[in-house]
C-alpha atoms as a PDB file:
ATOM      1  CA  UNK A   1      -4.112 -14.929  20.577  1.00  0.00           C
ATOM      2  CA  UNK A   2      -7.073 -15.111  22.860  1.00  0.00           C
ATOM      3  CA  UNK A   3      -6.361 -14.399  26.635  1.00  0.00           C
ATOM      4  CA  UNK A   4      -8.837 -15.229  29.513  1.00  0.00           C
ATOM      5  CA  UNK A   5     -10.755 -12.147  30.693  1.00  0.00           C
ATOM      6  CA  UNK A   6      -9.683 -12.498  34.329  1.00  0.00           C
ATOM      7  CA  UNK A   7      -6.399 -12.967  33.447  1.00  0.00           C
ATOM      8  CA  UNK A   8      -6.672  -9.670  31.080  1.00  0.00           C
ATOM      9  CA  UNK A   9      -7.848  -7.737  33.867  1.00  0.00           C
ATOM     10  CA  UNK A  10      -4.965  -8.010  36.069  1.00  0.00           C
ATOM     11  CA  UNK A  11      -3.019  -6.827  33.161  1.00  0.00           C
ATOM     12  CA  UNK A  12      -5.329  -4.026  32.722  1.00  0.00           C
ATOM     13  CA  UNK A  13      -4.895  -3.319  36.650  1.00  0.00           C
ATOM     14  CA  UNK A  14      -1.487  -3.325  36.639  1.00  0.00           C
ATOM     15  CA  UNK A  15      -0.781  -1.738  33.511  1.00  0.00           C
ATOM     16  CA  UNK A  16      -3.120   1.515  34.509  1.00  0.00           C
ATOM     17  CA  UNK A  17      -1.847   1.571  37.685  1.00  0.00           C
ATOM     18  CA  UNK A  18       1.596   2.107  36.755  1.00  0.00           C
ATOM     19  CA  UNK A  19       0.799   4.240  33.271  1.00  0.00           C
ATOM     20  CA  UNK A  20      -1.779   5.745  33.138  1.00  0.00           C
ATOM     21  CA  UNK A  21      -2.999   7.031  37.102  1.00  0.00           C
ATOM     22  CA  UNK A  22       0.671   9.137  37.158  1.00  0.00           C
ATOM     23  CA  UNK A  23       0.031  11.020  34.453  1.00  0.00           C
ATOM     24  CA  UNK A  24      -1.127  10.917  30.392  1.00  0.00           C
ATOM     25  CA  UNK A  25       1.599  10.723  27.934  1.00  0.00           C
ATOM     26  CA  UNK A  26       2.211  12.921  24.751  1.00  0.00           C
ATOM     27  CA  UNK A  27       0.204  10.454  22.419  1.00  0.00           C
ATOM     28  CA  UNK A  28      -2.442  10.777  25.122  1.00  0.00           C
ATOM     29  CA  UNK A  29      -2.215  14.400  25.064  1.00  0.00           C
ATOM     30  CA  UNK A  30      -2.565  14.328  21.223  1.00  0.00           C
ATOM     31  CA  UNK A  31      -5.489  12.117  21.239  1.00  0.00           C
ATOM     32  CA  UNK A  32      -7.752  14.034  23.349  1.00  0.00           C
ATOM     33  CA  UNK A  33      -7.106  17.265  21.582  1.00  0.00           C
ATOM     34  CA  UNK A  34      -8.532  15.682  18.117  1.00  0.00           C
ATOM     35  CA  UNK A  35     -11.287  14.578  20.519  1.00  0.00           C
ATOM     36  CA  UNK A  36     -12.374  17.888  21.892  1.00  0.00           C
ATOM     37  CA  UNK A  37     -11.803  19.382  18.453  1.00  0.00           C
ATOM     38  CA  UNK A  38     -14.615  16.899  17.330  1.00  0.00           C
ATOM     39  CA  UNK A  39     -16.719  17.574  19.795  1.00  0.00           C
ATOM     40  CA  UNK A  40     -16.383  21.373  19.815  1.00  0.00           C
ATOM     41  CA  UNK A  41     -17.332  21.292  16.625  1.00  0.00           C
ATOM     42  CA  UNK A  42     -21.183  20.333  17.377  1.00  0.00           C
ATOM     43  CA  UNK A  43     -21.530  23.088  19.475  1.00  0.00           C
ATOM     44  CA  UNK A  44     -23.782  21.123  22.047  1.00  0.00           C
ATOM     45  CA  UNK A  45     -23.758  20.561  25.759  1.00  0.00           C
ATOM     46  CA  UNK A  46     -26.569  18.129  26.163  1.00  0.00           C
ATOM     47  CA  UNK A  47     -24.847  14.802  24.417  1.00  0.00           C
ATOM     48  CA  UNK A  48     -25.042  11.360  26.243  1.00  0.00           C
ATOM     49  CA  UNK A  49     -21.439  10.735  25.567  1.00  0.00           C
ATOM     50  CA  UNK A  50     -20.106   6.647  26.599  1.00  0.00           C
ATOM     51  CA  UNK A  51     -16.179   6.572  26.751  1.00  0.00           C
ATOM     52  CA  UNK A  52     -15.350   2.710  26.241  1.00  0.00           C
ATOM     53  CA  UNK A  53     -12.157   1.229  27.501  1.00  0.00           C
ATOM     54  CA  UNK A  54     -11.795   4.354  29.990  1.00  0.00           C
ATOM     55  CA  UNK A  55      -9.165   3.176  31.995  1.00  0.00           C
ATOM     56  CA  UNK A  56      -7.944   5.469  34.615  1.00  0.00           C
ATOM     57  CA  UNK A  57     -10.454   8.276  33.678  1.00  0.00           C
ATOM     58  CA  UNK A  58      -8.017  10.587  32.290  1.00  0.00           C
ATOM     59  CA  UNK A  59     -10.381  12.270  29.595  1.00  0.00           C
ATOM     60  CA  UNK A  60     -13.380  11.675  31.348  1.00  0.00           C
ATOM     61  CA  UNK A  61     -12.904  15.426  33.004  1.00  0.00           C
ATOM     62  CA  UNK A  62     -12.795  17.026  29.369  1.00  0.00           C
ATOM     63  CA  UNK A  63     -15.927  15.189  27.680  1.00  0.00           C
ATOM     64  CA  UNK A  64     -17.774  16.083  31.105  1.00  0.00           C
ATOM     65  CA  UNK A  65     -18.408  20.037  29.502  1.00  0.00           C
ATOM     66  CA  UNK A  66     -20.364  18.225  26.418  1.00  0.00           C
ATOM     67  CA  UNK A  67     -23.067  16.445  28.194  1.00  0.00           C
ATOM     68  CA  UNK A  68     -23.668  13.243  30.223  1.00  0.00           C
ATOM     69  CA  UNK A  69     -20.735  10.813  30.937  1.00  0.00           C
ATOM     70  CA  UNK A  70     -20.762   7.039  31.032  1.00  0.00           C
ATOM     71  CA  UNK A  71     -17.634   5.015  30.963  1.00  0.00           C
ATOM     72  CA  UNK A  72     -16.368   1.508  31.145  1.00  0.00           C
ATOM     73  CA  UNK A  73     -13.535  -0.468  31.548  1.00  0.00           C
ATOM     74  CA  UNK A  74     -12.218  -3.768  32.080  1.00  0.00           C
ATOM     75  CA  UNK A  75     -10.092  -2.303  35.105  1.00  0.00           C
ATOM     76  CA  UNK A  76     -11.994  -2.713  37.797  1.00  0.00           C
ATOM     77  CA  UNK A  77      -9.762  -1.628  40.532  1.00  0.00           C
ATOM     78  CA  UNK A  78      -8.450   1.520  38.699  1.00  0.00           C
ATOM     79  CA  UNK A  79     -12.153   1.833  37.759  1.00  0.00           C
ATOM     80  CA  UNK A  80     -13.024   2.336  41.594  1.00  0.00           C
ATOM     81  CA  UNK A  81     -10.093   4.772  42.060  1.00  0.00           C
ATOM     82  CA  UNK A  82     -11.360   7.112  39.384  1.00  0.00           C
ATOM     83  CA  UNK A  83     -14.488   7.307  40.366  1.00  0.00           C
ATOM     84  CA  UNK A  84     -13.502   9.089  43.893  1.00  0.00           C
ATOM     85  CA  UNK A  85     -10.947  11.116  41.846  1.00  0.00           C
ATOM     86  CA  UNK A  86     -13.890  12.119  38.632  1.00  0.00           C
ATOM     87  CA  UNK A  87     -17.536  13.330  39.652  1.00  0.00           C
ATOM     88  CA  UNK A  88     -20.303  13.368  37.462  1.00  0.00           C
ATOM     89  CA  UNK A  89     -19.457  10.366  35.403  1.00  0.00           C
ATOM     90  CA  UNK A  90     -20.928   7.012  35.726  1.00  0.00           C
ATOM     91  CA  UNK A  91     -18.652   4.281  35.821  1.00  0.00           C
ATOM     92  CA  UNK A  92     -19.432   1.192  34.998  1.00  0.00           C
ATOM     93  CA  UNK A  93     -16.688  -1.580  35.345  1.00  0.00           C
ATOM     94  CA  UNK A  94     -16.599  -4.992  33.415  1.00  0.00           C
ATOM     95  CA  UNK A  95     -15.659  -6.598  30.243  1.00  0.00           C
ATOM     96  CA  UNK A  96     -17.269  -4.345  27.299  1.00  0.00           C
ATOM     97  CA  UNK A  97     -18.742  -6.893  25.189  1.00  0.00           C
ATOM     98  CA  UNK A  98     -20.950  -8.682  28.292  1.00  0.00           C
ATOM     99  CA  UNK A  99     -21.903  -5.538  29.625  1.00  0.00           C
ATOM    100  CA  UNK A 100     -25.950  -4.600  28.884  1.00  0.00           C
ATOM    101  CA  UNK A 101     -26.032  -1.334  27.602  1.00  0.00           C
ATOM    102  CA  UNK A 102     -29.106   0.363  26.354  1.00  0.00           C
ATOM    103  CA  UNK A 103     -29.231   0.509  22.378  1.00  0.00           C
ATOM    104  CA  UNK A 104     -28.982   3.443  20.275  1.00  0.00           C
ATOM    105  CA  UNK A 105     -28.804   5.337  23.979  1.00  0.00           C
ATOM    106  CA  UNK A 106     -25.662   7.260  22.888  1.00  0.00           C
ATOM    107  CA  UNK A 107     -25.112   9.903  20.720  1.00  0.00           C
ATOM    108  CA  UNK A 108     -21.139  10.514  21.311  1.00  0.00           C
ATOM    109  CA  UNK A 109     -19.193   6.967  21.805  1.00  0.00           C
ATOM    110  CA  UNK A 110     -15.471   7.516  22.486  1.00  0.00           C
ATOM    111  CA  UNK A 111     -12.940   4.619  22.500  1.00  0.00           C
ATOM    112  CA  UNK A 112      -9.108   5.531  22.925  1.00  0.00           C
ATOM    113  CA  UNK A 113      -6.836   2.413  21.942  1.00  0.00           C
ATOM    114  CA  UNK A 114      -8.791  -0.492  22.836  1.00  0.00           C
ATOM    115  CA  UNK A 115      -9.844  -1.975  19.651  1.00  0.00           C
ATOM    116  CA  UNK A 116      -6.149  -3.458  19.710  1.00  0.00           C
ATOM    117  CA  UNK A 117      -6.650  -5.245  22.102  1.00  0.00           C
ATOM    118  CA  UNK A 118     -10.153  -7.157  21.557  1.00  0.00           C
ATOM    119  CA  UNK A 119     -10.301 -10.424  20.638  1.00  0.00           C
ATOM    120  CA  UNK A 120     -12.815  -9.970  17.672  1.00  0.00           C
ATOM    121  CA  UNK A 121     -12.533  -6.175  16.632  1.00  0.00           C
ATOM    122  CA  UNK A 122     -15.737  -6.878  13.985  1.00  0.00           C
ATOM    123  CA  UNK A 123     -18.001  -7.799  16.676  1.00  0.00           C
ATOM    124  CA  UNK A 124     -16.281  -4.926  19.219  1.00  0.00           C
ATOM    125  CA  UNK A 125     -17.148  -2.403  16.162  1.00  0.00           C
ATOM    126  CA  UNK A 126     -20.228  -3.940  16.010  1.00  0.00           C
ATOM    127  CA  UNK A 127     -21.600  -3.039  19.558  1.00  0.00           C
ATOM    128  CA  UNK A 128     -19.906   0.524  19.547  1.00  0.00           C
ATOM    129  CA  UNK A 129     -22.046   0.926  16.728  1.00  0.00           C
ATOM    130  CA  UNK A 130     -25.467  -0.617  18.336  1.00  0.00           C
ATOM    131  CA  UNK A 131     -24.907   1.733  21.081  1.00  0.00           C
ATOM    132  CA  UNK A 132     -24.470   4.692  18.978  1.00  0.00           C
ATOM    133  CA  UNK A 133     -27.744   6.560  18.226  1.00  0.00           C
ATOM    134  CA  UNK A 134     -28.759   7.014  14.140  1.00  0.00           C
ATOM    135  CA  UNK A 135     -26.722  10.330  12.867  1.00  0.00           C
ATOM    136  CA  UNK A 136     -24.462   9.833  16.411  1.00  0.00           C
ATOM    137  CA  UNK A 137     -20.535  10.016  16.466  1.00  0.00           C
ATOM    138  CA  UNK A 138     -18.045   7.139  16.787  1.00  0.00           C
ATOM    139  CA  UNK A 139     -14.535   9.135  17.787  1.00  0.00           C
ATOM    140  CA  UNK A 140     -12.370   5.984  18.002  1.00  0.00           C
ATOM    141  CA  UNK A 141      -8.253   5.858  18.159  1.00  0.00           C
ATOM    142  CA  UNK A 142      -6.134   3.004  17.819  1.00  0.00           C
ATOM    143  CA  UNK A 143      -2.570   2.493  17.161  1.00  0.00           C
ATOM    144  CA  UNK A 144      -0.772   2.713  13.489  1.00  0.00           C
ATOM    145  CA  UNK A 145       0.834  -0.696  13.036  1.00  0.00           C
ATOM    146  CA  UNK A 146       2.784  -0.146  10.065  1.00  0.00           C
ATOM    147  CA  UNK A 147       4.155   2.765  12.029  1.00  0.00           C
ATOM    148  CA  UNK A 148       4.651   0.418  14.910  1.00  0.00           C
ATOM    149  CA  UNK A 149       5.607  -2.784  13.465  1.00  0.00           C
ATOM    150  CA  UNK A 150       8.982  -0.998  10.990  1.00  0.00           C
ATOM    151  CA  UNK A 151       9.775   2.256  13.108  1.00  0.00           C
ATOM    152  CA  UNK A 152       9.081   1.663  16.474  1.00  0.00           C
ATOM    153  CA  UNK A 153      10.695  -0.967  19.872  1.00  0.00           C
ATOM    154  CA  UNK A 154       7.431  -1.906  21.462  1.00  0.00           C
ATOM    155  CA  UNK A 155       7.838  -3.652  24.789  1.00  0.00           C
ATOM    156  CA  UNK A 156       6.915  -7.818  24.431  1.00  0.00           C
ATOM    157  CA  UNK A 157       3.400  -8.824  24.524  1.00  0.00           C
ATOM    158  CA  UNK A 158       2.424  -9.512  28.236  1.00  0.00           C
ATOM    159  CA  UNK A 159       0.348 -12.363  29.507  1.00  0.00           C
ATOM    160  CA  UNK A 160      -3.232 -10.712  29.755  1.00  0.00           C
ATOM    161  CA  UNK A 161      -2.466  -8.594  26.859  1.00  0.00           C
ATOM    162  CA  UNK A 162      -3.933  -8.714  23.526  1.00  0.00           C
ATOM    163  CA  UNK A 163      -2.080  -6.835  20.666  1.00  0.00           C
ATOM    164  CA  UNK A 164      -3.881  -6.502  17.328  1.00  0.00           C
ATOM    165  CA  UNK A 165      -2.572  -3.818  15.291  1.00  0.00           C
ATOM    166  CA  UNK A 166      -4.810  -2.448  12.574  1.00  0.00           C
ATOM    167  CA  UNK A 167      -3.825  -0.075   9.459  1.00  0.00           C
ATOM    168  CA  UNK A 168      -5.734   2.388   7.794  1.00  0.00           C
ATOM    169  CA  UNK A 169      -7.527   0.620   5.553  1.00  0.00           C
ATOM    170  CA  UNK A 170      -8.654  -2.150   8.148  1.00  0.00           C
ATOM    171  CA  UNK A 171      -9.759   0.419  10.400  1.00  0.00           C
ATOM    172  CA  UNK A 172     -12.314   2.257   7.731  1.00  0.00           C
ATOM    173  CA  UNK A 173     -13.152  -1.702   6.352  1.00  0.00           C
ATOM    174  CA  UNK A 174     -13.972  -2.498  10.267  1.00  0.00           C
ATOM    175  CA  UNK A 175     -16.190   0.873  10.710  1.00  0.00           C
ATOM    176  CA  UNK A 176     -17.775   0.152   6.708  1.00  0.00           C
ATOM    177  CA  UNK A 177     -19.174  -2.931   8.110  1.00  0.00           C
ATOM    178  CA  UNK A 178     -20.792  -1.919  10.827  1.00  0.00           C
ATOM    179  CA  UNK A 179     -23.083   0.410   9.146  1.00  0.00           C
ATOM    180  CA  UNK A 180     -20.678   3.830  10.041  1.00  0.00           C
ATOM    181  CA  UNK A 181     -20.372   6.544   7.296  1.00  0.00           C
ATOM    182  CA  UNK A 182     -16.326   7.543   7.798  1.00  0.00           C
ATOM    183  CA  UNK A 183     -16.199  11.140   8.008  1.00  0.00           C
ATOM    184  CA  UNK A 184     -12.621  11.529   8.687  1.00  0.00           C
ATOM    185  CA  UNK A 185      -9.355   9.763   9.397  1.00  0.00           C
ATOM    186  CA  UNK A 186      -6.217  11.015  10.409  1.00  0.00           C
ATOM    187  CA  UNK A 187      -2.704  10.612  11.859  1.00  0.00           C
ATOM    188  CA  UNK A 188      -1.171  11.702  14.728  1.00  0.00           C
ATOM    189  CA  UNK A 189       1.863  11.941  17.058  1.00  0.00           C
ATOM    190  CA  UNK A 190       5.149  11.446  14.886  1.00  0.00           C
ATOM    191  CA  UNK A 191       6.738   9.171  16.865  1.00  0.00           C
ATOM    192  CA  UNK A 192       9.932   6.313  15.598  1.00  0.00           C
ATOM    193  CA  UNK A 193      12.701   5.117  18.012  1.00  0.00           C
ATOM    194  CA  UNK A 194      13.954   2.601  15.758  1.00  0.00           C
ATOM    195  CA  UNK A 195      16.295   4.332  13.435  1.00  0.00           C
ATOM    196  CA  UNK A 196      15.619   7.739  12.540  1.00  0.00           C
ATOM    197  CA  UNK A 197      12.567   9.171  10.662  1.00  0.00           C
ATOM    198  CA  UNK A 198      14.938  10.418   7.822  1.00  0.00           C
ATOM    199  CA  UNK A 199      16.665   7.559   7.359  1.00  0.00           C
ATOM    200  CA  UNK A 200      13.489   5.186   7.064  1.00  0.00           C
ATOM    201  CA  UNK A 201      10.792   7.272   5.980  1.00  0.00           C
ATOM    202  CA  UNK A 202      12.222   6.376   2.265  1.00  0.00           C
ATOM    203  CA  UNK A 203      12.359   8.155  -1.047  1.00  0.00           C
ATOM    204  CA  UNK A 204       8.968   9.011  -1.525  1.00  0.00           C
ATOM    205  CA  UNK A 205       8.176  10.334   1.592  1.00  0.00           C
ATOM    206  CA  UNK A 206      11.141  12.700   1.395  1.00  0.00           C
ATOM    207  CA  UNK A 207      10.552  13.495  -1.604  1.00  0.00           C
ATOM    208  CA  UNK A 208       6.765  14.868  -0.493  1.00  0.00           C
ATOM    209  CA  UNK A 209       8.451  16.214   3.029  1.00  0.00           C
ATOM    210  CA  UNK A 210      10.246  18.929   0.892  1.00  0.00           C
ATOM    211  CA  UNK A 211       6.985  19.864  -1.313  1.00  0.00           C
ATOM    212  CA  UNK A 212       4.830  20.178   1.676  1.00  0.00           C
ATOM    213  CA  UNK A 213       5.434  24.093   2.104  1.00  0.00           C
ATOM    214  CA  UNK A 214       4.442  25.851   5.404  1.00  0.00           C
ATOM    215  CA  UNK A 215       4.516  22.705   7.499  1.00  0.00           C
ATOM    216  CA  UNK A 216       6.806  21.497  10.581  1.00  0.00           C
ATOM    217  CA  UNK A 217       8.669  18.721   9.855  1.00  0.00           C
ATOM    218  CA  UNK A 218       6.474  16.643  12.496  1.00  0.00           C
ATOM    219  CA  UNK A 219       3.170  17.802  10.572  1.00  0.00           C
ATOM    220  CA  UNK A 220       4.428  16.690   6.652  1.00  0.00           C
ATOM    221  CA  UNK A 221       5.646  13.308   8.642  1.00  0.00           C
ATOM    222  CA  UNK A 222       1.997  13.222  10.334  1.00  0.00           C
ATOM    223  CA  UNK A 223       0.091  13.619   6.881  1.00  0.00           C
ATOM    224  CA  UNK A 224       1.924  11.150   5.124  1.00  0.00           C
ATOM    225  CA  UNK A 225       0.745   8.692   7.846  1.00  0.00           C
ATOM    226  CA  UNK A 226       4.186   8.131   9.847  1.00  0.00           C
ATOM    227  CA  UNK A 227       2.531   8.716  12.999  1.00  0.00           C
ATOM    228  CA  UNK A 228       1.956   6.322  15.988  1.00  0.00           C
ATOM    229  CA  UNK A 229      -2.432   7.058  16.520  1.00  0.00           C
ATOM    230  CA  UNK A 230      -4.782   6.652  13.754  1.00  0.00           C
ATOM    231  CA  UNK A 231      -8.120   8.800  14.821  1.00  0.00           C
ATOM    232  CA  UNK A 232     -11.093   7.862  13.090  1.00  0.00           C
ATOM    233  CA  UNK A 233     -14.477  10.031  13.314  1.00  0.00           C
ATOM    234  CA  UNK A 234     -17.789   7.812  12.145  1.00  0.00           C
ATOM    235  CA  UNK A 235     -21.169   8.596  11.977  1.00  0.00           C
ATOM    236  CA  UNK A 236     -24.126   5.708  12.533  1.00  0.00           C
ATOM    237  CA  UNK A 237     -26.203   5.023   9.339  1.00  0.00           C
END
């Protein structure tokens, strides 16, 4: 369902305001760990690094070590309040697909669950990927919808709010067609408040929880894709 940008943008507000300035939750936590595993893994300080969908700036302090920061969001007003909280990061506030970004400027983009809530995800793909310099990174995480749709209460849709789940195999089709080579993705954050996870996991996944030696519970549950974030690393063609 499309939603007017304006009217998106008070949700956005609103919805920052009250989640995400007060603190980061344990998903959030999760999230940036992959993402400062992936980027401690180039062993570089001098990447132009764009975080898309920033929101209230909570990770913009950890990519800040790995180069120079840009970042954007739709929230405007919790887009001003981060920048007197953050330094050194350029913030840049406005809807994502109007704003005029150089081309092939970046060689790190970041974007941490907002291709759920895009109107059309192929063309959002698209521009993360025109952005991204040739051999740069896409580290991109969305949420799981299978995971969300059968084992999880998620609060109702809010006017402003898009909600456009993706699963694994829409994700890597969605990063395939715009000209990204998938390196890597992965599941994270066990999370169901449905019913619980041994109950609806279902035969097979038991069955592979008990062969899946050395590993916490959460973990097994984790790499059999039971997990609330799918985290996709991509490199540009």
């Amino acid at each position: 369902m499309s939603e007017p940008i304006a009217l998106q943008q008070i949700f956005w507000n609103d919805w920052n305001a009250a989640h995400r300035e007060p603190g980061i939750s344990e998903v959030s936590l999760d999230q940036r760990s992959v993402i400062i595993e992936w980027l401690g893994r180039l062993g570089r300080a001098n990447l132009r690094i764009l975080e898309v969908g920033c929101g209230a700036a909570w990770l913009c302090p950890w990519l800040k070590p790995y180069g120079e920061v840009t970042a954007t969001d739709l929230s405007d007003e919790v887009l001003r309040r981060a920048g007197e909280r953050v330094s050194g990061v350029q913030f840049i506030a406005g809807d994502f697909m109007s704003l005029a970004l150089d081309q092939g400027a970046f060689d790190i983009v970041v974007s941490i669950e907002v291709l759920s809530h895009v109107q059309d995800q192929q063309a959002f793909v698209a521009k993360l990927a025109a952005l991204t310099a040739p051999g740069g990174l896409l580290m991109l995480a969305t949420q799981n919808r299978p995971v969300l749709q059968k084992f999880n209460r998620v609060d109702e849709r809010m006017p402003g709010q898009i909600r456009r789940w993706v699963d694994r195999a829409e994700l890597q089709a969605l990063l395939l067609t715009a000209n990204f080579e998938v390196c890597e993705i992965r599941s994270i954050t066990p999370r169901a408040n449905r019913w619980p996870l041994c109950l609806i996991a279902g035969r097979r996944a038991r069955r592979a929880l008990r062969f899946i030696a050395g590993r916490s519970h959460e973990t097994a549950l984790a790499r059999l894709g039971l997990a609330w974030t799918l985290m996709a690393l991509a490199r540009k063609k």
